[in-house]
Protein backbone atom coordinates (compact mmCIF):
# COMPACT_ATOMS: atom_id res chain seq x y z
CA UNK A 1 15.19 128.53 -47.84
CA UNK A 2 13.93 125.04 -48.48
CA UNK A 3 16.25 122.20 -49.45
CA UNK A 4 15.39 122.76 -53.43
CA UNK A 5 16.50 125.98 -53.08
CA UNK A 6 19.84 125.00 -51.16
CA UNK A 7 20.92 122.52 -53.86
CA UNK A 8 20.13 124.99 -56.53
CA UNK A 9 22.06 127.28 -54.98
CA UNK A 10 25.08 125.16 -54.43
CA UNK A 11 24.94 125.33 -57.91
CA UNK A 12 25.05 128.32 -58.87
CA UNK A 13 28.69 129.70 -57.40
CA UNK A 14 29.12 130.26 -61.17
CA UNK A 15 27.39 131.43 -63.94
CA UNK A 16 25.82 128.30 -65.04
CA UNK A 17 23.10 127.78 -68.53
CA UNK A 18 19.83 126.53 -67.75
CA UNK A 19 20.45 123.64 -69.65
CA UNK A 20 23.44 122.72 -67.19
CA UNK A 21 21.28 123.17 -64.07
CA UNK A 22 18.56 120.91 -65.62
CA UNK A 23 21.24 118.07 -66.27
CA UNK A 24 22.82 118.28 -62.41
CA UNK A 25 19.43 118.92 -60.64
CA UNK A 26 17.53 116.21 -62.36
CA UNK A 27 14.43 118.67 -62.26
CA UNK A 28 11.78 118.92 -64.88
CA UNK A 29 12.06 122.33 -67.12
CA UNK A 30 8.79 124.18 -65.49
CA UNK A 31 9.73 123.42 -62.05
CA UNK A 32 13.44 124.56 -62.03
CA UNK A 33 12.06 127.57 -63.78
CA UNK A 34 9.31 128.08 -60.80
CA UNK A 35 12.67 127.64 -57.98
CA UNK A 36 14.76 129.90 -60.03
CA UNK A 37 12.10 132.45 -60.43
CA UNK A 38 11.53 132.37 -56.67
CA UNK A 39 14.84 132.79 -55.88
CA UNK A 40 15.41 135.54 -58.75
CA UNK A 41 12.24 137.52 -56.58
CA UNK A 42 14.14 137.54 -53.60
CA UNK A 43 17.38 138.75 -55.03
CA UNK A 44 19.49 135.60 -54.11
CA UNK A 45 19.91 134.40 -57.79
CA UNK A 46 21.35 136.83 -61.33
CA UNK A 47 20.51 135.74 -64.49
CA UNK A 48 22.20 136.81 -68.06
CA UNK A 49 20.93 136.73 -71.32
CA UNK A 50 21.74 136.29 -74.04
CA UNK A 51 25.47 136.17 -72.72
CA UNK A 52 26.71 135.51 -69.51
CA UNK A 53 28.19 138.97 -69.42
CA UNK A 54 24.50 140.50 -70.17
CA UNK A 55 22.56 141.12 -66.42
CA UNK A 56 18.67 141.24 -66.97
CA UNK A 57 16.57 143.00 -64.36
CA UNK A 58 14.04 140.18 -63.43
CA UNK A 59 10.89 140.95 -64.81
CA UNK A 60 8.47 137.97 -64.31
CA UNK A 61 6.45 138.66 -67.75
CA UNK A 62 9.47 137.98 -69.66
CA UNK A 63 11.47 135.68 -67.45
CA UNK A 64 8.78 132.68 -68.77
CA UNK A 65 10.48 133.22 -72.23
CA UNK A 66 14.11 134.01 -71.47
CA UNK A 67 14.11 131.66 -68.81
CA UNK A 68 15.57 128.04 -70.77
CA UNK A 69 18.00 130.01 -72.44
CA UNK A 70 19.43 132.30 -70.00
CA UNK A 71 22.37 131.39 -67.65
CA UNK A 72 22.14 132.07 -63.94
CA UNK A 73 24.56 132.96 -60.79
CA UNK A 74 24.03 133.11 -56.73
CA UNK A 75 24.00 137.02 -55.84
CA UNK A 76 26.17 138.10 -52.67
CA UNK A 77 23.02 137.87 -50.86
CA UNK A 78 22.00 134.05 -52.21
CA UNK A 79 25.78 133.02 -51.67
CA UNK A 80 25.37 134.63 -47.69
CA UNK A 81 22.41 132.52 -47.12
CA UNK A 82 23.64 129.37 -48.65
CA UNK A 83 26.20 129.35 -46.47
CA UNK A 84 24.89 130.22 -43.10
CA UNK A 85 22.54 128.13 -43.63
């Protein structure tokens, strides 16, 4: 886990809209999507849509458009690596 991962991840204890991440990481749009979609592949991120009740399977075809408007959470896994790290 690299240190843009770690940050986003300290983030993400609860579920958080894109739009929230983007104001506390600084990061442009297309590369907090590119972190968040590598850490959605390796199962250490969740992400809802179009509530934060509403778990989507990660699909990367249709992650590019739900991405902005979806609202994401560290998995057990992501929350165990962020903090043995």
């Amino acid at each position: 886990m690299n240190d843009a991962e770690f940050d986003l991840l300290d983030e993400l204890y609860f579920v958080t809209p894109f739009r929230v991440l983007r104001e506390k990481t600084g990061l442009p749009a297309p590369e907090l999507l590119a972190l968040l979609g590598g850490l959605l592949e390796r199962g250490l991120v969740r992400y809802y849509w179009p509530d934060p009740d509403t778990e989507l399977a990660y699909e990367p075809t249709s992650f590019g458009a739900l991405g902005q408007d979806a609202s994401y959470l560290a998995s057990k896994e992501g929350l165990l690596q962020h903090n043995t790290r």
